[in-house]
C-alpha atoms as a PDB file:
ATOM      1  CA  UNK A   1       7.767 -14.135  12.204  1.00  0.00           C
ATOM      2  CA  UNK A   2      10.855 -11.921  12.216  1.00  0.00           C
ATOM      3  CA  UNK A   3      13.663 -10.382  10.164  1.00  0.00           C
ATOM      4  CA  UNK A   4      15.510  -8.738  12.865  1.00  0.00           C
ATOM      5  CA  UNK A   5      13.895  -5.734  13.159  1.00  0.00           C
ATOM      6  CA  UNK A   6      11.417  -6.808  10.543  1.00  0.00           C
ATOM      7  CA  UNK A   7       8.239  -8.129  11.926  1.00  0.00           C
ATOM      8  CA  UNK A   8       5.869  -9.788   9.938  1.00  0.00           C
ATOM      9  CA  UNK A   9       3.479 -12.522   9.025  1.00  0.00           C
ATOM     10  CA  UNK A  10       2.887 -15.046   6.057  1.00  0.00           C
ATOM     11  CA  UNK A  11      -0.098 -16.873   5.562  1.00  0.00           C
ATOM     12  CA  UNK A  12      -0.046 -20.190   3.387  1.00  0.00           C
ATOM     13  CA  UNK A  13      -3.774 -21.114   1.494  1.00  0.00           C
ATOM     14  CA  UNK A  14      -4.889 -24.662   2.582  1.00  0.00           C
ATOM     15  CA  UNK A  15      -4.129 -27.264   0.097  1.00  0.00           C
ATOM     16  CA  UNK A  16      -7.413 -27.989  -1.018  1.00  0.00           C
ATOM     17  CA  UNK A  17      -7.809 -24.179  -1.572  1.00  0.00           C
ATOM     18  CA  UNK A  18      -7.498 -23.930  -5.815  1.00  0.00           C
ATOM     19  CA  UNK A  19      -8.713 -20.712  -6.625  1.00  0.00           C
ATOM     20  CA  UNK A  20      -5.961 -19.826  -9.053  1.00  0.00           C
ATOM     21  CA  UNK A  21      -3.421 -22.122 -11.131  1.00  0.00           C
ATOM     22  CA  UNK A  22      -0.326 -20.331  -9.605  1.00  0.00           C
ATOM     23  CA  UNK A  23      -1.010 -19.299  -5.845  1.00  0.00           C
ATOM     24  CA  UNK A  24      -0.904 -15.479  -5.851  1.00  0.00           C
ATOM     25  CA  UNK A  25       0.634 -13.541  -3.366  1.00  0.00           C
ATOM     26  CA  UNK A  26      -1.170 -10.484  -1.871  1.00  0.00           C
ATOM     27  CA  UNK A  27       1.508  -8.255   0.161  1.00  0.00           C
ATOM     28  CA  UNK A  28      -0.863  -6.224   2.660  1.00  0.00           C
ATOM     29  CA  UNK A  29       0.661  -2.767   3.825  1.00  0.00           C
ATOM     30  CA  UNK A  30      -1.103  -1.728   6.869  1.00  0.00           C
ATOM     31  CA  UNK A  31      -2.065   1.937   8.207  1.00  0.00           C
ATOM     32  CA  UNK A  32      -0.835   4.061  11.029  1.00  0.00           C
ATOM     33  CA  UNK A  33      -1.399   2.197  14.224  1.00  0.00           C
ATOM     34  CA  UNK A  34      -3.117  -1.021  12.807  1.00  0.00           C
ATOM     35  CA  UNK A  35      -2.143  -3.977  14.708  1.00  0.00           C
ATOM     36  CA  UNK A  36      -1.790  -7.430  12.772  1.00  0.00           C
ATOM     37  CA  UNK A  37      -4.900  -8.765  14.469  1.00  0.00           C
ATOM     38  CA  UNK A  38      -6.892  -5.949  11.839  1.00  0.00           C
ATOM     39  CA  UNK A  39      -5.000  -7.131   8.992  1.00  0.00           C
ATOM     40  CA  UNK A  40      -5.747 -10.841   9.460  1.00  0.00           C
ATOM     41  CA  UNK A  41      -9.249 -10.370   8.616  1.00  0.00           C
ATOM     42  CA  UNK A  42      -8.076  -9.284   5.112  1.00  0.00           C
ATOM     43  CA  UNK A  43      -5.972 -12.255   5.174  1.00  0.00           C
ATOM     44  CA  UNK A  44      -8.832 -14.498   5.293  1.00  0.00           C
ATOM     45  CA  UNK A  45     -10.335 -12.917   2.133  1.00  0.00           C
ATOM     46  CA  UNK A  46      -7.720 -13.805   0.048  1.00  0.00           C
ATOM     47  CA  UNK A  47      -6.244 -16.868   1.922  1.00  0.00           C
ATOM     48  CA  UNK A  48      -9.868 -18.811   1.183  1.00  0.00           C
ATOM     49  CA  UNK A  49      -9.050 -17.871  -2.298  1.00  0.00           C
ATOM     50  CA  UNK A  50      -5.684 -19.449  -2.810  1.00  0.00           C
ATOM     51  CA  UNK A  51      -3.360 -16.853  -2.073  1.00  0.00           C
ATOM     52  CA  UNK A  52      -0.166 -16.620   0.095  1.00  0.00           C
ATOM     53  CA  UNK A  53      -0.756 -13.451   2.264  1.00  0.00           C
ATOM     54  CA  UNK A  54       2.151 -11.506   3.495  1.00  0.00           C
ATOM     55  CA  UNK A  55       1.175  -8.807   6.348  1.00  0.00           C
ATOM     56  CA  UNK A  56       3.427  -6.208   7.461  1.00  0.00           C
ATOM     57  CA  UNK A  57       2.849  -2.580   9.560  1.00  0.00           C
ATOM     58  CA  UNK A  58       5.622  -0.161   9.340  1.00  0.00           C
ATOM     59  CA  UNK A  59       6.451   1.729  12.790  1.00  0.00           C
ATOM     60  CA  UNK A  60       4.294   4.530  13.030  1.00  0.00           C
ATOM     61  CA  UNK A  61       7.782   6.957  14.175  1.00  0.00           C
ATOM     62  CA  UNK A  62       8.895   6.044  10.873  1.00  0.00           C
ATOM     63  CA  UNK A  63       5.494   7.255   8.906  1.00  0.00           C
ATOM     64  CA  UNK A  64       4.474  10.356  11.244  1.00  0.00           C
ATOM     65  CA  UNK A  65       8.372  11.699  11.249  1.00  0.00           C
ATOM     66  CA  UNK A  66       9.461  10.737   7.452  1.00  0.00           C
ATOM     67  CA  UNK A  67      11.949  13.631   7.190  1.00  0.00           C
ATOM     68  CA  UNK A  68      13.856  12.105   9.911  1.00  0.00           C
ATOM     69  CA  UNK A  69      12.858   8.332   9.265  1.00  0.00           C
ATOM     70  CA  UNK A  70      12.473   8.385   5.003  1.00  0.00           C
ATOM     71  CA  UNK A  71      16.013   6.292   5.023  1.00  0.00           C
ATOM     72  CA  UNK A  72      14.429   3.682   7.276  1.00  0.00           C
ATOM     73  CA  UNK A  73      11.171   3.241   4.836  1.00  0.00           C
ATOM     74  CA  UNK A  74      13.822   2.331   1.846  1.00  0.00           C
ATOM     75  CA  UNK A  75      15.289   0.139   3.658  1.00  0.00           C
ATOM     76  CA  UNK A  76      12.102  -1.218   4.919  1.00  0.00           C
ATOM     77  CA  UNK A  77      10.880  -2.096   1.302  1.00  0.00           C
ATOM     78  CA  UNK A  78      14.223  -3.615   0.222  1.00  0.00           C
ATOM     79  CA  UNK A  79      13.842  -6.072   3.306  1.00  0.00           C
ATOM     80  CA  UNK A  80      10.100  -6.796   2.226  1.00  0.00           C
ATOM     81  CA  UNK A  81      11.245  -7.337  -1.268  1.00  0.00           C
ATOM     82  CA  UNK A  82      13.963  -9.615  -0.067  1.00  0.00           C
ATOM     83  CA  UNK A  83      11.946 -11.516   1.913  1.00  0.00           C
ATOM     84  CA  UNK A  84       9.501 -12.729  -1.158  1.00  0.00           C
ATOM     85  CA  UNK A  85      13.122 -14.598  -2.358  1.00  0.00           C
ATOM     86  CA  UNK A  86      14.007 -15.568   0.894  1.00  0.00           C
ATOM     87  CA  UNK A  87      10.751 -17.408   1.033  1.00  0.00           C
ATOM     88  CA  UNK A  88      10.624 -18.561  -2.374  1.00  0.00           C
ATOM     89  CA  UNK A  89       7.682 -16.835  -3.843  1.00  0.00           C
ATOM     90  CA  UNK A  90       9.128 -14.315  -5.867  1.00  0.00           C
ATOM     91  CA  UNK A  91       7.735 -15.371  -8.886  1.00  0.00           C
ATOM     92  CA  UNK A  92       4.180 -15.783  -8.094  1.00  0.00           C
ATOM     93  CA  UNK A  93       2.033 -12.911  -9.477  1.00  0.00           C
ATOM     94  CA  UNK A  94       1.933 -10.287  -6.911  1.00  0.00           C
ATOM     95  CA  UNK A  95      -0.752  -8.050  -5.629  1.00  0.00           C
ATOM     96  CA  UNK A  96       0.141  -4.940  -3.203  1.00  0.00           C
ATOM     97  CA  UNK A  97      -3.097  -3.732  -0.954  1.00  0.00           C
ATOM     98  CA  UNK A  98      -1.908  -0.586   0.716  1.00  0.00           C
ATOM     99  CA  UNK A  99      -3.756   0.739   4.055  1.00  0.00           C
ATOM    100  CA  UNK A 100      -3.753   4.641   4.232  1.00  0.00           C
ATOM    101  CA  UNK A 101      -0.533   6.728   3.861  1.00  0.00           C
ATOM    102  CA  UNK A 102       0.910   4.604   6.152  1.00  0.00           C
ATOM    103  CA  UNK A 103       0.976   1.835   3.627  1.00  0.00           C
ATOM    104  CA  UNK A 104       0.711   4.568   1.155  1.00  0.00           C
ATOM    105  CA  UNK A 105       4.528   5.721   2.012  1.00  0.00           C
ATOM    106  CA  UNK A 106       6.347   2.590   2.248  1.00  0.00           C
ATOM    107  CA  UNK A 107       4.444   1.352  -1.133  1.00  0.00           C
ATOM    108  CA  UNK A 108       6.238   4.731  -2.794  1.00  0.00           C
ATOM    109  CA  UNK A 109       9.764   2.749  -1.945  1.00  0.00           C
ATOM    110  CA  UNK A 110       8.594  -0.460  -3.249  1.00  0.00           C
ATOM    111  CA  UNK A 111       7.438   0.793  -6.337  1.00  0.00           C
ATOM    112  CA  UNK A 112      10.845   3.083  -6.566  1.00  0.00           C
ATOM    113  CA  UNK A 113      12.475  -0.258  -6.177  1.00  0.00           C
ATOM    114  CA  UNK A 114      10.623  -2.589  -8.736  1.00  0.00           C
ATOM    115  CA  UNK A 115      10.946  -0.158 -11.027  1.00  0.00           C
ATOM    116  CA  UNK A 116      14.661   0.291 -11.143  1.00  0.00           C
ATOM    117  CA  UNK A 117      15.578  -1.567 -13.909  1.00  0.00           C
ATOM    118  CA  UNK A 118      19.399  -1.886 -11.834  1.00  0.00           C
ATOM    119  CA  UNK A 119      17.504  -3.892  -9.134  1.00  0.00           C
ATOM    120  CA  UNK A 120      16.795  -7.807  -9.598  1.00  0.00           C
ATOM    121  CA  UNK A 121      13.547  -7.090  -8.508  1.00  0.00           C
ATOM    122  CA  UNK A 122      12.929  -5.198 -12.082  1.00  0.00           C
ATOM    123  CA  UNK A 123      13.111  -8.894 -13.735  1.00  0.00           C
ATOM    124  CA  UNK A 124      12.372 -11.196 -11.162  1.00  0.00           C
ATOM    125  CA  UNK A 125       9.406  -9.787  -9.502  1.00  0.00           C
ATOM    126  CA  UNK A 126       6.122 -10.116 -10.721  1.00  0.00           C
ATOM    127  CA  UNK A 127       3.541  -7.234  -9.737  1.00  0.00           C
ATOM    128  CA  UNK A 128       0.228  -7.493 -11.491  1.00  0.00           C
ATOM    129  CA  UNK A 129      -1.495  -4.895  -9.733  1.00  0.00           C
ATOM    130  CA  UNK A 130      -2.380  -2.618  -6.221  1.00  0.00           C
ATOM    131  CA  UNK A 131      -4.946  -2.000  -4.403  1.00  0.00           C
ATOM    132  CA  UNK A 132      -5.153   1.630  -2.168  1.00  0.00           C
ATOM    133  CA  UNK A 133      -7.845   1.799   0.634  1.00  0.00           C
ATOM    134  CA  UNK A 134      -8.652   5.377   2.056  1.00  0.00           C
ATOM    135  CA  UNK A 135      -5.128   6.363   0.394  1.00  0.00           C
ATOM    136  CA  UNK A 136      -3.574   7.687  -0.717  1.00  0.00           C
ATOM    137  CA  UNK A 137      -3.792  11.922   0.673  1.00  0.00           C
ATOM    138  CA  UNK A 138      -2.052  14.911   0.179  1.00  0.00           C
ATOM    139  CA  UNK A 139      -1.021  17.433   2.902  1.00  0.00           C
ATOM    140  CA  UNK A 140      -4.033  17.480   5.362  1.00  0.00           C
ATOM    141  CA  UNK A 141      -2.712  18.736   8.887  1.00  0.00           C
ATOM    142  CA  UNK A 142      -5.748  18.503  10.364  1.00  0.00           C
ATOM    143  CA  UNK A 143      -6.468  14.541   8.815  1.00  0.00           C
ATOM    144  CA  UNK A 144      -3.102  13.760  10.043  1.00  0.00           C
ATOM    145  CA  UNK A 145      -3.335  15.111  13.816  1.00  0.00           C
ATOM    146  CA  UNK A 146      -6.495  12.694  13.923  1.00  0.00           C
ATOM    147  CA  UNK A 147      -4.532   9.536  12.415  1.00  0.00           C
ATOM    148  CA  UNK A 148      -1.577  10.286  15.122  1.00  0.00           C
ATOM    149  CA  UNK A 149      -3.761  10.720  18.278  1.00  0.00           C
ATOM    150  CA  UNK A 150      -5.436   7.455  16.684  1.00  0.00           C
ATOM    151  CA  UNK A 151      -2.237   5.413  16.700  1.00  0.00           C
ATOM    152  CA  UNK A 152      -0.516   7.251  20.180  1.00  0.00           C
ATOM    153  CA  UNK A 153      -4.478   6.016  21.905  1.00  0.00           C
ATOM    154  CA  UNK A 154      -4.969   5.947  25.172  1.00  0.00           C
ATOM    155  CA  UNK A 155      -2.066   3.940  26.588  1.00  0.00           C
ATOM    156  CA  UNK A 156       0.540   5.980  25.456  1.00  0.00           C
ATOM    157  CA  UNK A 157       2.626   7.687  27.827  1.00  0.00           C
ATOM    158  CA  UNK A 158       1.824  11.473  28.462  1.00  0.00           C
ATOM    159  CA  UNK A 159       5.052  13.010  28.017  1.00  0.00           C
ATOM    160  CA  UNK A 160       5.370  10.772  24.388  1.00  0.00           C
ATOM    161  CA  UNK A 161       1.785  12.456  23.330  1.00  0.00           C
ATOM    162  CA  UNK A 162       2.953  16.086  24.491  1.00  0.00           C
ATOM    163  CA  UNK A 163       6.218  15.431  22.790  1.00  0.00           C
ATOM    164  CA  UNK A 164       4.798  13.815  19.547  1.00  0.00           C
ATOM    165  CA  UNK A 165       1.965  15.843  18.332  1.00  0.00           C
ATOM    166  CA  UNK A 166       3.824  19.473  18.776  1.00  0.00           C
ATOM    167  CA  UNK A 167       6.471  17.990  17.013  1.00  0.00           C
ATOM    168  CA  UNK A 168       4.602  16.592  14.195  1.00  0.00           C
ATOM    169  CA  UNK A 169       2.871  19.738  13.557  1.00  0.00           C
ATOM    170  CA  UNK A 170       6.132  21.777  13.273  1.00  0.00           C
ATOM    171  CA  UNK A 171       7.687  18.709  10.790  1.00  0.00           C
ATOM    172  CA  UNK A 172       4.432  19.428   8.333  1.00  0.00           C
ATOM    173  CA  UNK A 173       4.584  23.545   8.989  1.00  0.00           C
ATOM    174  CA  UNK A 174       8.114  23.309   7.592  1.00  0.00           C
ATOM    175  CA  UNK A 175       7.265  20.988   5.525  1.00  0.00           C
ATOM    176  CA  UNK A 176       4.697  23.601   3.760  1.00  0.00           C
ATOM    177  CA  UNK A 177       6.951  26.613   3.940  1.00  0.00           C
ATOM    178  CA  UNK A 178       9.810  24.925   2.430  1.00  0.00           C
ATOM    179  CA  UNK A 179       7.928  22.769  -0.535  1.00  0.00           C
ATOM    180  CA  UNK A 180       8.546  25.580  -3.201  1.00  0.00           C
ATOM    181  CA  UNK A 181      12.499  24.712  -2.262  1.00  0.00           C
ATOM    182  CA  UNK A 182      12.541  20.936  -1.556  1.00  0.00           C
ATOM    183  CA  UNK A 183      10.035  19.903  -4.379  1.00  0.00           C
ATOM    184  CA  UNK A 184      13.305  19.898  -6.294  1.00  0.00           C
ATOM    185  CA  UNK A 185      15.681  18.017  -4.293  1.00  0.00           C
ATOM    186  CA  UNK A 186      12.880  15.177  -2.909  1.00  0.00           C
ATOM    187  CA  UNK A 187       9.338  14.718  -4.176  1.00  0.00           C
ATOM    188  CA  UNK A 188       6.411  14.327  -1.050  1.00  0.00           C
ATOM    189  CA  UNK A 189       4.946  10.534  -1.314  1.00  0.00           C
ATOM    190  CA  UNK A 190       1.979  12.131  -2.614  1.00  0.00           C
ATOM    191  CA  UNK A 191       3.622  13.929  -5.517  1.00  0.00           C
ATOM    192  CA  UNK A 192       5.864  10.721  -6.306  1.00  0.00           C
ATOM    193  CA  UNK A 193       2.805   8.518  -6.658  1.00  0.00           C
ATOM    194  CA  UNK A 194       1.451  10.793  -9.031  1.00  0.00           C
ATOM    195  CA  UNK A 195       3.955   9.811 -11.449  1.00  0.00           C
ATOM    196  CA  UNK A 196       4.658   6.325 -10.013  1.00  0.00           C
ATOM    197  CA  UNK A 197       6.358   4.592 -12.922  1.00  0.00           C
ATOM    198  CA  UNK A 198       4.536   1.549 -12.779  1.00  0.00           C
ATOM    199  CA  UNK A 199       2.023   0.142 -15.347  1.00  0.00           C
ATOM    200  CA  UNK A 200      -0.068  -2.172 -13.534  1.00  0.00           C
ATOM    201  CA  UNK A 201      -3.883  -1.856 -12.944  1.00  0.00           C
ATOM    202  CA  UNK A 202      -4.711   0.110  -9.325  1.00  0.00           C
ATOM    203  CA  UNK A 203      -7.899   0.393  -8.206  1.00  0.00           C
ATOM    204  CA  UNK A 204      -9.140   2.867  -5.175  1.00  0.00           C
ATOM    205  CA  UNK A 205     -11.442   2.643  -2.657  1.00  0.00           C
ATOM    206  CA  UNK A 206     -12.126   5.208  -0.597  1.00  0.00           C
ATOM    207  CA  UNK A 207     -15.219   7.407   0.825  1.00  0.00           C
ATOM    208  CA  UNK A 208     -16.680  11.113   0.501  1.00  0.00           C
ATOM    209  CA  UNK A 209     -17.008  10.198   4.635  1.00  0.00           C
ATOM    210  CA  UNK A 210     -13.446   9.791   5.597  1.00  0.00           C
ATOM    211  CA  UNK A 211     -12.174  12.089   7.953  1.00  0.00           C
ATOM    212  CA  UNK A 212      -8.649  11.143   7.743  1.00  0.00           C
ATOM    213  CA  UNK A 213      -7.908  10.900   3.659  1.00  0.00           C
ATOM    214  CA  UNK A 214      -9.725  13.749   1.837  1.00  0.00           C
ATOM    215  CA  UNK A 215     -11.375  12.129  -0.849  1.00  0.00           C
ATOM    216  CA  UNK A 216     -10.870  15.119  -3.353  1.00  0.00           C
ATOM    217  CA  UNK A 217      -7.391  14.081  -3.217  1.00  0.00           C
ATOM    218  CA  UNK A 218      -8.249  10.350  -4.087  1.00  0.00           C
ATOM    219  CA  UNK A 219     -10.171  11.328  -6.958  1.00  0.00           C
ATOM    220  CA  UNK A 220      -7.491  13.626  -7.623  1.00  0.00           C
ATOM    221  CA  UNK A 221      -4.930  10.727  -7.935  1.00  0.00           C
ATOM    222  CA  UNK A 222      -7.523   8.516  -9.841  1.00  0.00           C
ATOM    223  CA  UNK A 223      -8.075  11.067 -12.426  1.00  0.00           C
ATOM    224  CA  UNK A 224      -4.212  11.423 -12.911  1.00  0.00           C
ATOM    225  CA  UNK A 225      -3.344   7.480 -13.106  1.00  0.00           C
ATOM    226  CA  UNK A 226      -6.162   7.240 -15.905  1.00  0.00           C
ATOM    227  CA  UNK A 227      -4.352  10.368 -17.893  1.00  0.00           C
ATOM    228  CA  UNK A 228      -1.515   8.550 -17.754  1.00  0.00           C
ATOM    229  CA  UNK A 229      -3.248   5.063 -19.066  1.00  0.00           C
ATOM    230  CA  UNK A 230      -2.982   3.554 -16.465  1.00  0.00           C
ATOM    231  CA  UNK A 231      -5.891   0.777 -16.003  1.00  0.00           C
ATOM    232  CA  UNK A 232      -8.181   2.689 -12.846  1.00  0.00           C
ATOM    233  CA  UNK A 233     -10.869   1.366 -11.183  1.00  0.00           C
ATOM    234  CA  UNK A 234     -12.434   3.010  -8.032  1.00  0.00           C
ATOM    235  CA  UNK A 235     -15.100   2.580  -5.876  1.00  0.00           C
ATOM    236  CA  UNK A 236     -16.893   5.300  -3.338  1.00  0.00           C
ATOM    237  CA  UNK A 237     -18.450   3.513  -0.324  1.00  0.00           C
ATOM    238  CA  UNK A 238     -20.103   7.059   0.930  1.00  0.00           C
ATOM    239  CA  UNK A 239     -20.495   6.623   4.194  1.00  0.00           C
ATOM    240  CA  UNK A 240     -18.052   4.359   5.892  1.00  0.00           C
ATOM    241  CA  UNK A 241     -14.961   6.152   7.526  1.00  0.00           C
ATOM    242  CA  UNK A 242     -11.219   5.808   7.487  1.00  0.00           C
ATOM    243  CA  UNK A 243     -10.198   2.013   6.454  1.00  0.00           C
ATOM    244  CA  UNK A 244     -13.624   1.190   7.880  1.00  0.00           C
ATOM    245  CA  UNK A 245     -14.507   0.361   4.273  1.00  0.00           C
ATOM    246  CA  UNK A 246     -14.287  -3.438   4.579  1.00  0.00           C
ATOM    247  CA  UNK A 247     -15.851  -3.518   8.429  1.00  0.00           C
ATOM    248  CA  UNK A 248     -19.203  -1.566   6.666  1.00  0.00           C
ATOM    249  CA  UNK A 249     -19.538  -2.947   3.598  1.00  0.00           C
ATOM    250  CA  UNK A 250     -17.681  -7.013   3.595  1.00  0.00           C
ATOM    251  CA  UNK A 251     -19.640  -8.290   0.793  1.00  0.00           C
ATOM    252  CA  UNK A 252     -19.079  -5.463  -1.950  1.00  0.00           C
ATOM    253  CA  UNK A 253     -15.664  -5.013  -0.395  1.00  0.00           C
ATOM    254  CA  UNK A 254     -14.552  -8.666  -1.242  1.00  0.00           C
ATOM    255  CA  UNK A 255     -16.313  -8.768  -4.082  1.00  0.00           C
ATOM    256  CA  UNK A 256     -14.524  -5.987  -5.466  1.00  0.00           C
ATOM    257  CA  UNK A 257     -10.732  -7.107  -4.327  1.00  0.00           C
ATOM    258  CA  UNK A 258     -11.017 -10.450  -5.685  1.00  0.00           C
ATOM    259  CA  UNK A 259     -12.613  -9.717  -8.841  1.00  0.00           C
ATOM    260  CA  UNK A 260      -9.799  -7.518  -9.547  1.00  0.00           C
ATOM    261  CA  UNK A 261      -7.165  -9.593  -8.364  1.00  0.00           C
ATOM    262  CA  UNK A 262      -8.423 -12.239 -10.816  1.00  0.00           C
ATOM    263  CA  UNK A 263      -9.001  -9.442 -13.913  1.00  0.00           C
ATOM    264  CA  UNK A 264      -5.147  -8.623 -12.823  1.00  0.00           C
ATOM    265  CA  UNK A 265      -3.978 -12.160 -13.425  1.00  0.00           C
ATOM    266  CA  UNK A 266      -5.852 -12.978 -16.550  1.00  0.00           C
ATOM    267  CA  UNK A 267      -4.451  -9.876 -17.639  1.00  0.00           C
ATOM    268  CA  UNK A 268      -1.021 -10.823 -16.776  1.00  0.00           C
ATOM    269  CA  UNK A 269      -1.182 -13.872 -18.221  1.00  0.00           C
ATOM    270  CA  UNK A 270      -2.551 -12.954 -21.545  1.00  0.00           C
ATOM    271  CA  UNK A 271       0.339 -10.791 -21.764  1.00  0.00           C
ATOM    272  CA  UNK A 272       2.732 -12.778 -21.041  1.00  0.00           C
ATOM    273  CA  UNK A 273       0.788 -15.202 -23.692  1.00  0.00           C
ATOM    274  CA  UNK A 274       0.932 -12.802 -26.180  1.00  0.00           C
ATOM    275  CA  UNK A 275       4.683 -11.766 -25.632  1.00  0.00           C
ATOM    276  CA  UNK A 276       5.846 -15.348 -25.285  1.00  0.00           C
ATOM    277  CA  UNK A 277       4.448 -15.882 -29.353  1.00  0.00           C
ATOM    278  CA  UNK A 278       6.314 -12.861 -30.151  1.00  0.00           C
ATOM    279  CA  UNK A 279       9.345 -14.138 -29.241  1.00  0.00           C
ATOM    280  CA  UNK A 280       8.588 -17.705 -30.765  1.00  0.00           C
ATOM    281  CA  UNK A 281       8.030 -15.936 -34.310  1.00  0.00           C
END
């Protein structure tokens, strides 16, 4: 399906698929070059579960060049946020899983967004929690230059590759030498998850063997969240690599995303329980 410019895909549960009494919807965020034939095995997870699955890749120009393409991200989340009313299921409990900093960076506008107590989605949207595989990292050049020969492969054109990489690698340089300046005017996606102002439950899964997302900088960001009381749960799969969690490990991969999913909603819904007495009294 498409929104202009926006390509994505929804997946309905079958109807004799009851997992939940409200079908949740699980918006999956995909990394730097994933194509939506990788995502659709996540799909399936959730989908036999009862949920509605929305899948969506941002363009990898607009991830590996943010300084030029950040503008493009926000409106990138808007449009995905939109979409949940065009369809009609804003108002089913809603669970991000974000892919690397791909999915990492555009989830930093969505949040920005839902947060914004200006924007309908502040009232109308109902988040009730994320989920970060190999994500989300913080400033490794040499992590990076894997992820974007990754994406460019082997099909790329020449002159794109000799074009790209030198001029990613200048973008981050800069980037470095001018972050005592520019942490003041715009905060990296890294540094603006760290004080994401969201309260939902996040839970990481990463591994010491990833050779993209420094896992130092995972724990880093786990360790933070819980400071801030934020409900944290994380999981260290050792020896799989970069979003190869779910390929190496299926059965304590799903395991682990649907048990929190369903910890998320009971959650939610005890809340909302307790609030809705509150009121009544």
């Amino acid at each position: 399906m498409g929104d202009k410019d926006l390509e994505y895909t929804v997946v309905f549960p079958d109807p004799n698929d009851f997992g939940f009494k409200e079908d949740p919807v699980v918006i999956l965020l995909g990394w730097g070059g994933c194509q939506d034939k990788h995502l659709s095995k996540y799909s399936y997870m959730y989908k036999n579960q009862g949920c509605i699955v929305l899948r969506y890749i941002a363009p990898w120009q607009q991830i590996f060049f943010t300084g030029i393409f950040s503008r493009n991200l926000h409106c990138t989340a808007r449009k995905l946020l939109n979409l949940l009313f065009d369809i009609g299921i804003e108002g089913h409990p809603i669970l991000f899983h974000v892919f690397s900093n791909a999915g990492s960076m555009l989830y930093r506008h969505i949040v920005e967004l839902q947060c914004n107590k200006t924007e309908i989605y502040f009232t109308k949207l109902r988040v009730v929690g994320t989920i970060f595989d190999s994500a989300p990292g913080n400033r490794n050049l040499q992590g990076s230059i894997r992820a974007l020969k990754t994406v460019l492969g082997s099909s790329t054109n020449v002159i794109i590759k000799c074009i790209a990489i030198p001029a990613f690698v200048l973008i981050v340089v800069l980037k470095v030498l001018l972050y005592p300046v520019t942490q003041f005017v715009s905060l990296s996606f890294y540094d603006a998850l760290k004080v994401d102002p969201s309260r939902w439950p996040q839970l990481f899964l990463y591994s010491k063997a990833d050779k993209i997302i420094y896992y130092k900088d995972v724990e880093s960001m786990i360790k933070i969240r819980k400071m801030q009381n934020i409900q944290v749960q994380s999981m260290d799969f050792k020896t799989s690599q970069h979003v190869n969690h779910f390929r190496e490990f299926p059965d304590e991969y799903s395991n682990k995303c649907i048990n929190f999913l369903k910890e998320c909603i009971r959650k939610t819904a005890l809340f909302r329980l307790f609030d809705k007495k509150n009121v009544m009294q």
